[in-house]
Structure formats: structure tokens, C-alpha cells
C-alpha atoms as a PDB file:
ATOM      1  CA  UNK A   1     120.638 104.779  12.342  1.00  0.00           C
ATOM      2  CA  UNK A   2     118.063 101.819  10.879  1.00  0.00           C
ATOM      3  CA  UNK A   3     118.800 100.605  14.638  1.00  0.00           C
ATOM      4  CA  UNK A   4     118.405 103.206  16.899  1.00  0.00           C
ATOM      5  CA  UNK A   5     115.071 104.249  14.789  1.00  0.00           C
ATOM      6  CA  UNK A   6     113.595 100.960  15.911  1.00  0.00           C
ATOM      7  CA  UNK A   7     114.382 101.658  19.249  1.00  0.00           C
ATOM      8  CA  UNK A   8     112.415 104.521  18.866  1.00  0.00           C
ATOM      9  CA  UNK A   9     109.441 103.026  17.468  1.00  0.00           C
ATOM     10  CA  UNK A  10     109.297 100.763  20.352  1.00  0.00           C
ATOM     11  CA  UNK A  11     109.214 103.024  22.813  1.00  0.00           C
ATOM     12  CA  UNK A  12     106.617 104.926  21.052  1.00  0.00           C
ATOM     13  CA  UNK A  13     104.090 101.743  20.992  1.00  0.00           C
ATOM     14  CA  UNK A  14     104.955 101.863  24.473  1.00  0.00           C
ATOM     15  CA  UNK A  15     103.346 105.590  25.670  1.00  0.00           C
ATOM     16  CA  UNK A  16     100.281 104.578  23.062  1.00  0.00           C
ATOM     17  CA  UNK A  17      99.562 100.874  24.550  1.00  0.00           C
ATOM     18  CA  UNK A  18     100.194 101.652  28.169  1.00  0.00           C
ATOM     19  CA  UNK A  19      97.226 104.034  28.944  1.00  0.00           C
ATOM     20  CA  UNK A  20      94.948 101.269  27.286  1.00  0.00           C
ATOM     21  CA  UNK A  21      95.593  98.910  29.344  1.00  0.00           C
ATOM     22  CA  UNK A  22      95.522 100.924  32.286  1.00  0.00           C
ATOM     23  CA  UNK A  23      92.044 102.183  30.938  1.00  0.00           C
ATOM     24  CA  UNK A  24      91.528  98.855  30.227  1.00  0.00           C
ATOM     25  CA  UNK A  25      92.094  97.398  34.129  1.00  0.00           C
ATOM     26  CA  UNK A  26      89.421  99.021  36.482  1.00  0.00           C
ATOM     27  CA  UNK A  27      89.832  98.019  40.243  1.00  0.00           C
ATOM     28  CA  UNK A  28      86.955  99.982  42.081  1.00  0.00           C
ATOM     29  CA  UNK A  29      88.070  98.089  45.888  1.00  0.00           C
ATOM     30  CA  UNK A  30      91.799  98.185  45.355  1.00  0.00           C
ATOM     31  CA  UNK A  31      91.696  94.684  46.266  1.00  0.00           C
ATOM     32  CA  UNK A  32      94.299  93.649  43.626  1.00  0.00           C
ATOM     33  CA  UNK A  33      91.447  91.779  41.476  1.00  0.00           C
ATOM     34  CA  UNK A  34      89.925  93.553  38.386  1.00  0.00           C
ATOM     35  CA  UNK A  35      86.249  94.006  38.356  1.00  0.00           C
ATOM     36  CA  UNK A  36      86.038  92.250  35.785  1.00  0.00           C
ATOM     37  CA  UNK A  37      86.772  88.691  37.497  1.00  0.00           C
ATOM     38  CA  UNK A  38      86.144  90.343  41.121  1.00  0.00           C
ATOM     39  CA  UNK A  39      83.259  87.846  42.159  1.00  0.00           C
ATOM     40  CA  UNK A  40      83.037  89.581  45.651  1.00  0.00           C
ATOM     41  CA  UNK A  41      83.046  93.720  44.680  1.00  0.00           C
ATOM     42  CA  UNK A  42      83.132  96.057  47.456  1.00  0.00           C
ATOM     43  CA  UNK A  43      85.564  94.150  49.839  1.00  0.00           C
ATOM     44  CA  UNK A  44      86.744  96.985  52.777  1.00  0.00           C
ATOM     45  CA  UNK A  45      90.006  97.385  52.044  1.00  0.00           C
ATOM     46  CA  UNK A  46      91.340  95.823  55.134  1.00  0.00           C
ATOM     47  CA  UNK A  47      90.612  92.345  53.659  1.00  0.00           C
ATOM     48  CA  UNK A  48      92.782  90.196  52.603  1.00  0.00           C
ATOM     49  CA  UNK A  49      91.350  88.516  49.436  1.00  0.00           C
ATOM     50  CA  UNK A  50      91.970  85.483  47.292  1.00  0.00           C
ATOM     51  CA  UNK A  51      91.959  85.317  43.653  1.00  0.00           C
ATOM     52  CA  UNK A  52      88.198  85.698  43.352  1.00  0.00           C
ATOM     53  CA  UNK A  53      88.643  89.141  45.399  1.00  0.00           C
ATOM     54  CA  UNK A  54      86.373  87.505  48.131  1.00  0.00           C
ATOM     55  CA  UNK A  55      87.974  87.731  51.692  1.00  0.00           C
ATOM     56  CA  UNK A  56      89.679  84.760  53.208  1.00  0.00           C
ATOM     57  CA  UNK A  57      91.233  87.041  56.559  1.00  0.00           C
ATOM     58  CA  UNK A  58      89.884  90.414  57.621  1.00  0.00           C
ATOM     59  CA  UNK A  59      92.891  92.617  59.552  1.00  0.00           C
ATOM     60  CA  UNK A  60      92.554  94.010  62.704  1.00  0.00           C
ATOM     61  CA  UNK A  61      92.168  97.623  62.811  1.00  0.00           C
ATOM     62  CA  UNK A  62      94.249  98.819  66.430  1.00  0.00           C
ATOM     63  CA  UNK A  63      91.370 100.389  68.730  1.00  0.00           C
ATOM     64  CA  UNK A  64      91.449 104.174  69.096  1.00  0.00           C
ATOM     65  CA  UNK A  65      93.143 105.531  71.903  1.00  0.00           C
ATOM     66  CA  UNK A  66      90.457 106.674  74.350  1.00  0.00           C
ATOM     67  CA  UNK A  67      91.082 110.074  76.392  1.00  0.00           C
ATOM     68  CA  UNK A  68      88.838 111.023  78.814  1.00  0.00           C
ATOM     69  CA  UNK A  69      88.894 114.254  82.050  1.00  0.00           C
ATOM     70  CA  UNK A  70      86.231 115.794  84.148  1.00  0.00           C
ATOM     71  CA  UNK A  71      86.862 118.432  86.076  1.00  0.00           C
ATOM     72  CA  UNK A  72      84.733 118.915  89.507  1.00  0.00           C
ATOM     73  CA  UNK A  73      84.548 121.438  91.910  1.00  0.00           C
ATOM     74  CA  UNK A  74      82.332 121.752  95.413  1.00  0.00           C
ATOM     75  CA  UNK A  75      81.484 122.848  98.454  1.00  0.00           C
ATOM     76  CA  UNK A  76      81.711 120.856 101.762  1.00  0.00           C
ATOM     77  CA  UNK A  77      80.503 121.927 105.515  1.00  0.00           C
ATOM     78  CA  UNK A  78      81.991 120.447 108.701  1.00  0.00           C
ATOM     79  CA  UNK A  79      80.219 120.065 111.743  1.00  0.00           C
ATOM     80  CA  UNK A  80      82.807 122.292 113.852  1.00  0.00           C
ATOM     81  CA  UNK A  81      81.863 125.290 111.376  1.00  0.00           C
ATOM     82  CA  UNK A  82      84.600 124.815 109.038  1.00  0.00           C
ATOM     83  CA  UNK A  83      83.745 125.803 105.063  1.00  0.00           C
ATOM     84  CA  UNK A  84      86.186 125.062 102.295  1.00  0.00           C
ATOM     85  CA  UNK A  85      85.685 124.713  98.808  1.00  0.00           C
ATOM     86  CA  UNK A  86      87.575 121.714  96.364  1.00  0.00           C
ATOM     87  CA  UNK A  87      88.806 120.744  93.080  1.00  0.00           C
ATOM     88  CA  UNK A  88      89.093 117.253  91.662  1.00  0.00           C
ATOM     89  CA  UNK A  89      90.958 117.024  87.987  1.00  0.00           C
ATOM     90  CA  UNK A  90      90.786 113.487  86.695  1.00  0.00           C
ATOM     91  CA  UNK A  91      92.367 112.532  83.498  1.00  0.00           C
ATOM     92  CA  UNK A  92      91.765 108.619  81.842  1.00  0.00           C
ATOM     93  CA  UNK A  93      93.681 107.522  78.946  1.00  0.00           C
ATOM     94  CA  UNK A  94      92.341 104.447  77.175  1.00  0.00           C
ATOM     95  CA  UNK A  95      90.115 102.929  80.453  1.00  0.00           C
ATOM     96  CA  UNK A  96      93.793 101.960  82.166  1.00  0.00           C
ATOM     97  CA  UNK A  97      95.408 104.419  83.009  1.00  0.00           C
ATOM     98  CA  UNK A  98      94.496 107.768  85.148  1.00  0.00           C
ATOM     99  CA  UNK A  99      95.595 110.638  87.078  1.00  0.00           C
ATOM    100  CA  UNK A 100      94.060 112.871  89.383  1.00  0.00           C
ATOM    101  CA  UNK A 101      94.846 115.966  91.339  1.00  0.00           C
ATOM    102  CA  UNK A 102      93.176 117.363  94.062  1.00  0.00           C
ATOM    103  CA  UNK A 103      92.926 119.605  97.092  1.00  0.00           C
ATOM    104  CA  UNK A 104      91.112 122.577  98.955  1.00  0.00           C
ATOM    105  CA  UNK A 105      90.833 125.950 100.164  1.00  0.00           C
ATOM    106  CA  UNK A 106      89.872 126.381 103.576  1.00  0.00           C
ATOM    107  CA  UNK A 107      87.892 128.992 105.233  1.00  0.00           C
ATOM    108  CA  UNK A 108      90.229 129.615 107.752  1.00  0.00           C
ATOM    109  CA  UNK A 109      94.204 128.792 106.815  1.00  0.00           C
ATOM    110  CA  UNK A 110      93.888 129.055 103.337  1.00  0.00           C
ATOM    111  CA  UNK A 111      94.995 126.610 100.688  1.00  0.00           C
ATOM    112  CA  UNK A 112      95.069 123.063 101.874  1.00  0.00           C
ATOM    113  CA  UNK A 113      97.782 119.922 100.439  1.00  0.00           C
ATOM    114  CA  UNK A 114      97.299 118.539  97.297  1.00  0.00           C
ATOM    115  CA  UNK A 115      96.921 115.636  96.392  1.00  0.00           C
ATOM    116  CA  UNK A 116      98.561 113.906  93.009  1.00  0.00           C
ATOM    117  CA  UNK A 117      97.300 110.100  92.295  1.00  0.00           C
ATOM    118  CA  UNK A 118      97.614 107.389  89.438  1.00  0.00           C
ATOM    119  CA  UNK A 119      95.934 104.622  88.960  1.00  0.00           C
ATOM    120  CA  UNK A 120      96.073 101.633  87.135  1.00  0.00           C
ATOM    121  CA  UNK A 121      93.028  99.721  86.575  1.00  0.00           C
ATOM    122  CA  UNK A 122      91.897  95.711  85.972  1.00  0.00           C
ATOM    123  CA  UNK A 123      89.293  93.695  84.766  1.00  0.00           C
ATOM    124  CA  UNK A 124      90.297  90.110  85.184  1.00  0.00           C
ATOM    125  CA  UNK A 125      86.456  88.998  85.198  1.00  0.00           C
ATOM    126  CA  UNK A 126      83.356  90.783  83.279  1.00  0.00           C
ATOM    127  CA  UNK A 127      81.039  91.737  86.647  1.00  0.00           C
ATOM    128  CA  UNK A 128      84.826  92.477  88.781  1.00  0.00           C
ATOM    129  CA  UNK A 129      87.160  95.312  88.559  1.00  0.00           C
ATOM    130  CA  UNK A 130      90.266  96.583  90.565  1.00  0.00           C
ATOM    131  CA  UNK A 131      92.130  99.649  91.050  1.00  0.00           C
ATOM    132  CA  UNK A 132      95.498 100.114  92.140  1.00  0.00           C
ATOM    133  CA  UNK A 133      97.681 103.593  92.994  1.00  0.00           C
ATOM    134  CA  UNK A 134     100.029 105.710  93.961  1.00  0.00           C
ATOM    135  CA  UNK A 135     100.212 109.334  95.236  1.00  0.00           C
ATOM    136  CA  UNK A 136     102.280 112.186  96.714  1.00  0.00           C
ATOM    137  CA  UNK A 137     100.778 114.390  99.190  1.00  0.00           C
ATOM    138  CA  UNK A 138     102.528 118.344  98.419  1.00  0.00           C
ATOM    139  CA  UNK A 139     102.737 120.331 101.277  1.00  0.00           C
ATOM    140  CA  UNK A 140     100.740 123.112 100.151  1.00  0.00           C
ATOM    141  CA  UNK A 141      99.402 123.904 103.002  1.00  0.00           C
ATOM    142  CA  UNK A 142     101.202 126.488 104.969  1.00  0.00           C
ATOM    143  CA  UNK A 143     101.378 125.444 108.412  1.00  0.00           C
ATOM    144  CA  UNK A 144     101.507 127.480 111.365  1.00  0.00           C
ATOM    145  CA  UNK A 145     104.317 124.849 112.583  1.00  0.00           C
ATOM    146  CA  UNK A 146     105.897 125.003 109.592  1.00  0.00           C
ATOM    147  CA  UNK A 147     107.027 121.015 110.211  1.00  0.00           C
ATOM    148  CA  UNK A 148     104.622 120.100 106.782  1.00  0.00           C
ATOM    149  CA  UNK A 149     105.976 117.594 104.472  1.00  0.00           C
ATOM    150  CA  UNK A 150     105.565 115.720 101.657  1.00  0.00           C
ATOM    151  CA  UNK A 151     103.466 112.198 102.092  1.00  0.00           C
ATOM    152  CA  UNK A 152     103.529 109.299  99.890  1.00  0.00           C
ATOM    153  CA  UNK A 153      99.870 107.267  99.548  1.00  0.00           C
ATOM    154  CA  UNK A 154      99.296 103.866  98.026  1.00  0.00           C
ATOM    155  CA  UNK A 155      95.798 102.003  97.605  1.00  0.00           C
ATOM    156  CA  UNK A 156      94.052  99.063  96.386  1.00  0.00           C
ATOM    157  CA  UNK A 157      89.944  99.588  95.659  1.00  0.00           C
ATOM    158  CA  UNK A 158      87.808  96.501  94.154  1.00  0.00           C
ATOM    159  CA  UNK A 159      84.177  96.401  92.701  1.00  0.00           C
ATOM    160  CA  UNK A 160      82.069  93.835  92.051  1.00  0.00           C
ATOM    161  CA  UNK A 161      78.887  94.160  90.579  1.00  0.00           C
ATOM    162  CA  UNK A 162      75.605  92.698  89.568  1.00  0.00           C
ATOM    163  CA  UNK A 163      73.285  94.166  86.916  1.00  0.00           C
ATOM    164  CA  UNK A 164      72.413  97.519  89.117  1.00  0.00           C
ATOM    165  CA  UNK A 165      73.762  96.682  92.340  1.00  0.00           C
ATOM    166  CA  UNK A 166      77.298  96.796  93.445  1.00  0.00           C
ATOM    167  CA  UNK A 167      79.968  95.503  96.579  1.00  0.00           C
ATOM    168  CA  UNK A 168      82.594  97.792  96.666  1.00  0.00           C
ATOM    169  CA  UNK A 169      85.939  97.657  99.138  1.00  0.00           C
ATOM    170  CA  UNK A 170      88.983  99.044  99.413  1.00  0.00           C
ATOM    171  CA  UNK A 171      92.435  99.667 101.312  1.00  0.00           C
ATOM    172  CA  UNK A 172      94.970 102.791 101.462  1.00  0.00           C
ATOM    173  CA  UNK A 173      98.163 103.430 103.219  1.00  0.00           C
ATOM    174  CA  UNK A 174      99.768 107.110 103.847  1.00  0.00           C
ATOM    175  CA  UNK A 175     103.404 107.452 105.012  1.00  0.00           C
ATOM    176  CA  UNK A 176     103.113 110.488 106.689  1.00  0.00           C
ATOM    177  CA  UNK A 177     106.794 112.626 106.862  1.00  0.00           C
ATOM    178  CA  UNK A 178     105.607 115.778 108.956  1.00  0.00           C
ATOM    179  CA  UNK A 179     108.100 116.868 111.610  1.00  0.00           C
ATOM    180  CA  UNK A 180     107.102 115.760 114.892  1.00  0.00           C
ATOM    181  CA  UNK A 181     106.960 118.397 117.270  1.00  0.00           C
ATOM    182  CA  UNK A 182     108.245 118.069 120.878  1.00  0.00           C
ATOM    183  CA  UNK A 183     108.704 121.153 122.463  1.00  0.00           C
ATOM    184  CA  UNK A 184     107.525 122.728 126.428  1.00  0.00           C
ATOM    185  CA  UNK A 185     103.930 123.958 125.536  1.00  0.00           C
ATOM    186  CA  UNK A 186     103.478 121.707 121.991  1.00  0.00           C
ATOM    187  CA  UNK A 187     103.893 117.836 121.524  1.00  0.00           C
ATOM    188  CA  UNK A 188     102.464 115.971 118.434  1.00  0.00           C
ATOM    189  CA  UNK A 189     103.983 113.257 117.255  1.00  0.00           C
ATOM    190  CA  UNK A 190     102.986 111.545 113.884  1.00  0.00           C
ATOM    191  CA  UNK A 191     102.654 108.130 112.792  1.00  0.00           C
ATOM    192  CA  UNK A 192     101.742 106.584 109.517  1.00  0.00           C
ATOM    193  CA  UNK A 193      98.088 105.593 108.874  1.00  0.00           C
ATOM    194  CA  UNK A 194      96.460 103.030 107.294  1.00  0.00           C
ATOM    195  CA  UNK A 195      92.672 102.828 106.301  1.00  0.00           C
ATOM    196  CA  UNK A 196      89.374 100.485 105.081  1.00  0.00           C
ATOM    197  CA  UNK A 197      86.321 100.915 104.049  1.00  0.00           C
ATOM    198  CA  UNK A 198      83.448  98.364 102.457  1.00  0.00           C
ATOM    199  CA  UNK A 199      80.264  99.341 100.681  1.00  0.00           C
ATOM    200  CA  UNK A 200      77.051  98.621  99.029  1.00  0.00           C
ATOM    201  CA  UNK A 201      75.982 100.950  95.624  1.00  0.00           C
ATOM    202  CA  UNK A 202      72.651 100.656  93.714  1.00  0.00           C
ATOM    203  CA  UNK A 203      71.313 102.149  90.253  1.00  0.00           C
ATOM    204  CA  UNK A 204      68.218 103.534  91.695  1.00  0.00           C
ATOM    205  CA  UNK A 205      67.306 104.768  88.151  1.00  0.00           C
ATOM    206  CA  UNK A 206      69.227 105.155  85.707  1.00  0.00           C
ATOM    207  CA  UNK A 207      70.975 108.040  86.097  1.00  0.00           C
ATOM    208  CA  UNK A 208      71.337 108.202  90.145  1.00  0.00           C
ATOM    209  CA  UNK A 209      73.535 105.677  91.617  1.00  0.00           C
ATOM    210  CA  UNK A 210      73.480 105.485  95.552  1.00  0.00           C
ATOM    211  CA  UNK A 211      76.061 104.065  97.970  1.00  0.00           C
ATOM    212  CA  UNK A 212      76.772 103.355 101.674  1.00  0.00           C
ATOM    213  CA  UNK A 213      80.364 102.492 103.049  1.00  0.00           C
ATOM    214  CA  UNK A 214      81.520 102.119 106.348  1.00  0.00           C
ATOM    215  CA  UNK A 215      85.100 103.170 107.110  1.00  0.00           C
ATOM    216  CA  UNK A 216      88.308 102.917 109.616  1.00  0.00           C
ATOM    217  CA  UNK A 217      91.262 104.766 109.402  1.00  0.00           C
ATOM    218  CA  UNK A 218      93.952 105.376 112.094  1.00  0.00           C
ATOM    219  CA  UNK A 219      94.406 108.737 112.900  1.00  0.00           C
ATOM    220  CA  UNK A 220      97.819 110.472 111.807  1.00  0.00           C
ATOM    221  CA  UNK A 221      98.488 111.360 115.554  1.00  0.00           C
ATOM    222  CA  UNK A 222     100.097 109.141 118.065  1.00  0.00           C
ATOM    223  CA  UNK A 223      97.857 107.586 120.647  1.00  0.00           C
ATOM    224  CA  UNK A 224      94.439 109.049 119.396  1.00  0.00           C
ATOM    225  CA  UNK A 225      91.451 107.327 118.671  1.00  0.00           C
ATOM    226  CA  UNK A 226      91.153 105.681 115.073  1.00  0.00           C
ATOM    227  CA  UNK A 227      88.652 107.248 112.635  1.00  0.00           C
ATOM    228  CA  UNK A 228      85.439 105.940 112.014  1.00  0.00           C
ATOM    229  CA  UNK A 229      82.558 107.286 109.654  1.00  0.00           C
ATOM    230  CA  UNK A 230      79.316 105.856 107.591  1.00  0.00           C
ATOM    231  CA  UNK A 231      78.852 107.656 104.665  1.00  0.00           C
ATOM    232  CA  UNK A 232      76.336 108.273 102.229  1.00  0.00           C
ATOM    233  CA  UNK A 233      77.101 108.627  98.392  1.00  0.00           C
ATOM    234  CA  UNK A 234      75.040 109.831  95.215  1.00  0.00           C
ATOM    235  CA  UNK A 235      75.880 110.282  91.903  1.00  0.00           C
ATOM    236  CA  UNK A 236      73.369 112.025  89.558  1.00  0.00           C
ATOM    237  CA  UNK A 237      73.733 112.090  85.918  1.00  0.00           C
ATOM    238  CA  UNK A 238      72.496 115.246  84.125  1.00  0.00           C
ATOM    239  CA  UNK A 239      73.548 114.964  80.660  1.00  0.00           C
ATOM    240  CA  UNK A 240      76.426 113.310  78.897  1.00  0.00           C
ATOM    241  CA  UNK A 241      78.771 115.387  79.779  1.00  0.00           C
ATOM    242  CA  UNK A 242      77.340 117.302  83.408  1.00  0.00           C
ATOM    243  CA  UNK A 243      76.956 115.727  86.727  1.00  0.00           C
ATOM    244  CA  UNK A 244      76.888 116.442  90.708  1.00  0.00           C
ATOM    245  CA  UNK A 245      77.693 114.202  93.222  1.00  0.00           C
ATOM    246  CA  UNK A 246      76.496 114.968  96.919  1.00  0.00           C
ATOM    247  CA  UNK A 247      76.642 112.824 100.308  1.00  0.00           C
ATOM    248  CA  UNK A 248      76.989 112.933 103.736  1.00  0.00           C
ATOM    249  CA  UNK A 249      79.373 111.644 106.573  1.00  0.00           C
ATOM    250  CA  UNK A 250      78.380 110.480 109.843  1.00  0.00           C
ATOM    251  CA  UNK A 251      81.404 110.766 112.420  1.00  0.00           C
ATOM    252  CA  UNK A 252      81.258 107.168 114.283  1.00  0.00           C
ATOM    253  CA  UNK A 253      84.348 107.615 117.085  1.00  0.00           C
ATOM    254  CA  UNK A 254      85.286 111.239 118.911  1.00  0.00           C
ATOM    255  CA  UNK A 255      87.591 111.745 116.465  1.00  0.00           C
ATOM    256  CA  UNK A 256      85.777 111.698 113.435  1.00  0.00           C
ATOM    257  CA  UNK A 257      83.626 114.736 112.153  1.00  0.00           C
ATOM    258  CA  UNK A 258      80.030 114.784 110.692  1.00  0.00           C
ATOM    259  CA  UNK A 259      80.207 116.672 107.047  1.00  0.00           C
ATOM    260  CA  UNK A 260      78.047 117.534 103.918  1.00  0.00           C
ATOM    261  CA  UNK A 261      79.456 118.139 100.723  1.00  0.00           C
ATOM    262  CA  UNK A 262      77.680 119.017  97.132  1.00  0.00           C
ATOM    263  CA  UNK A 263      79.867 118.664  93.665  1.00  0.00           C
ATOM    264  CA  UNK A 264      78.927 119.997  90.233  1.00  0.00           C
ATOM    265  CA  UNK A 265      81.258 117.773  87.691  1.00  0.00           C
ATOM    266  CA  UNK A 266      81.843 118.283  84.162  1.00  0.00           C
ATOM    267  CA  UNK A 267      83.334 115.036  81.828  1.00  0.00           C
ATOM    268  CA  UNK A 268      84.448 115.381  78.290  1.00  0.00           C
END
């Protein structure tokens, strides 16, 4: 019994002496060093410290992952009187990676294709970036044919740039699978198309950024004339998150068209 009562009165001493100490040890940065020998208080808590408490390797704290849309819609006029109205939905997560979806509705026929991309973007030097992607073309366009398909895009687009001026150039390629048509009073017959362009871009203040491009594309058709158009390109800023982009398109070849267009964006 003698025994077991000094067990007792040790474990006792115990419950008294242990919130003394503890009182006793005050360790305002939980750096591990009381503040009483911490000659370096206030170390972020990242650090890792010596036995001082002064830092001898600061830890890397992962960046945030950056998310990023905008959502833009407009209005764009043909020169052979044909109206329709578009979406672009553009989605960027962490300035590498980004989708966007696309398409129209037309005046006359209704609901054009849309249009699903992703990109992938560089920067192997400070003043140069690249883009690469892919995309799928739906057929949601309801053709009067009815020989619309679903086309596969690819594309490679490079900038390089020099305080407010820019060079800008690019390269896509559209495997087109519509359903040729060969029949007594209708013939089309459709061929994959491949297309360039090159341009100039300036920060005429800054928040309007202007651009000119020249661009080639062959035409989806068989045996018809490629596609050539200058185009003209601004991009106004209007706050942080609202801005408008409007240009025009000057048809170059028979085949290409003359068209206006005006968009009202919104990023977030």
C-alpha cells in the first residue's frame, strides 16, 4: 500500500508541474524556439529555422490555381445581306490550359455548327508565346442536304511581341467529313482545307489594341477559288471585367465576303 501511494504522489506532481512549464514555454511564431532564446521573432511560419529561430530555408508555397472565362456575344453583317448573331465561351485554367465553344444563329437557316476547341499554350521565351489546339466541328446546323458531319480542326498560332507592338501568325487545318453530293441537278464535292494568316497588333493606348492580318484559306469545295481576306481587329478595354471587340473583313478573291462584326465581352 506504502508502494502504490508513492505511485500516486508521483503522478500528482505530475498534473501540478506540467501546466508550469507549459506556462512557462511561450512560442508566439511556432517556430519550435521559445521566445525567450528566439533571436529572430516573427519568422512566417513557412521558414525553416535554426536554433536561434532565424531562417536558414524559406518553403515554397505551390501557386494558386488560376481560373479564368469570359463570355462574348455579337452581331456580324455580311455583304450578301446575311445577319446572324454569335456566342464565344472561353474558359482558362491556370494560363495553360483553355477551352472554348462557339457558334451562331443565322438569319436565314437557323442555328449554325459549333465549334468545341482546346488549347494548350507556351512561353519558351519572355517577349514569345505559342498556342496549340484541337477541335470538333458538331453538326448543328441542319442542312437542307442533310449530308452535315462532324469535322475535326487542329492549329498552331504564335506571338511575338515588343513593348506595345506585336507580330502575330498562325496555321489551322479542318478535316472536313460532309457527304459529298453527286446527284443529276446537285454536285458538291468536299475536300479538306487548310489555312494562314500573318499580322501586325499595336497598343494604341492602353486599353485599345489594334491589329491587321492578312489571310488564305482553301475553300471547303472542290475546284473553287481559295479564300482570301485583310482584316481589321480592335480590342477595347472598358473595365476589368467588360470589353467589346469590333473589326472588319475585306473579301480579297471572288470567293471571299466583305463583313462587319461588333462584340460586347464579359471576363471574370
Amino acid at each position: 500500500m506504502r508502494y502504490l501511494g508513492g505511485i500516486t504522489k508521483n503522478i500528482v506532481w505530475i498534473f501540478l508541474l506540467v501546466p508550469l512549464l507549459l506556462f512557462a514555454y511561450i512560442d508566439s511564431d511556432l517556430d519550435g524556439v521559445s521566445d525567450e532564446h528566439d533571436l529572430c521573432p516573427n519568422t512566417p511560419i513557412t521558414d525553416i529555422v535554426d536554433i536561434n529561430g532565424c531562417t536558414i530555408e524559406k518553403l515554397v508555397i505551390p501557386k494558386k490555381v488560376s481560373h479564368h472565362f469570359d463570355i462574348i456575344v455579337g452581331a456580324n453583317y455580311v455583304d450578301n445581306k446575311n445577319f446572324n448573331s454569335s456566342y464565344i465561351m472561353d474558359y482558362y485554367y491556370n494560363n495553360k490550359f483553355s477551352m472554348q465553344l462557339k457558334g451562331a444563329n443565322y438569319e436565314e437557316g437557323g442555328l449554325g455548327d459549333t465549334t468545341l476547341n482546346l488549347f494548350y499554350n507556351l512561353k519558351p521565351m519572355q517577349n514569345l508565346s505559342m498556342r496549340v489546339g484541337v477541335g470538333a466541328v458538331f453538326p448543328t446546323y441542319d442542312s437542307p442536304l442533310d449530308n452535315n458531319n462532324m469535322d475535326y480542326k487542329a492549329s498552331f498560332y504564335t506571338n511575338y511581341h515588343i513593348n506595345k507592338a506585336s507580330i502575330f501568325g498562325g496555321v489551322g487545318y479542318t478535316i472536313v467529313n460532309d457527304d459529298d453530293i453527286n446527284s443529276t441537278n446537285y454536285k458538291v464535292d468536299y475536300q479538306n482545307s487548310i489555312n494562314y494568316y500573318i499580322g501586325a497588333g499595336y497598343y494604341l493606348f492602353s486599353n485599345l489594341y489594334s491589329s491587321i492580318s492578312y489571310s488564305i484559306s482553301d475553300s471547303i469545295y472542290k475546284g473553287s477559288e481559295d479564300i482570301k481576306n485583310i482584316s481589321l481587329f480592335n480590342y477595347y478595354k472598358i473595365n476589368k471585367n467588360w470589353f467589346t471587340t469590333f473589326g472588319y473583313g475585306k473579301g480579297m478573291s471572288d470567293s471571299s465576303v466583305n463583313y462587319l462584326y461588333l462584340n460586347l465581352g464579359f471576363y471574370y
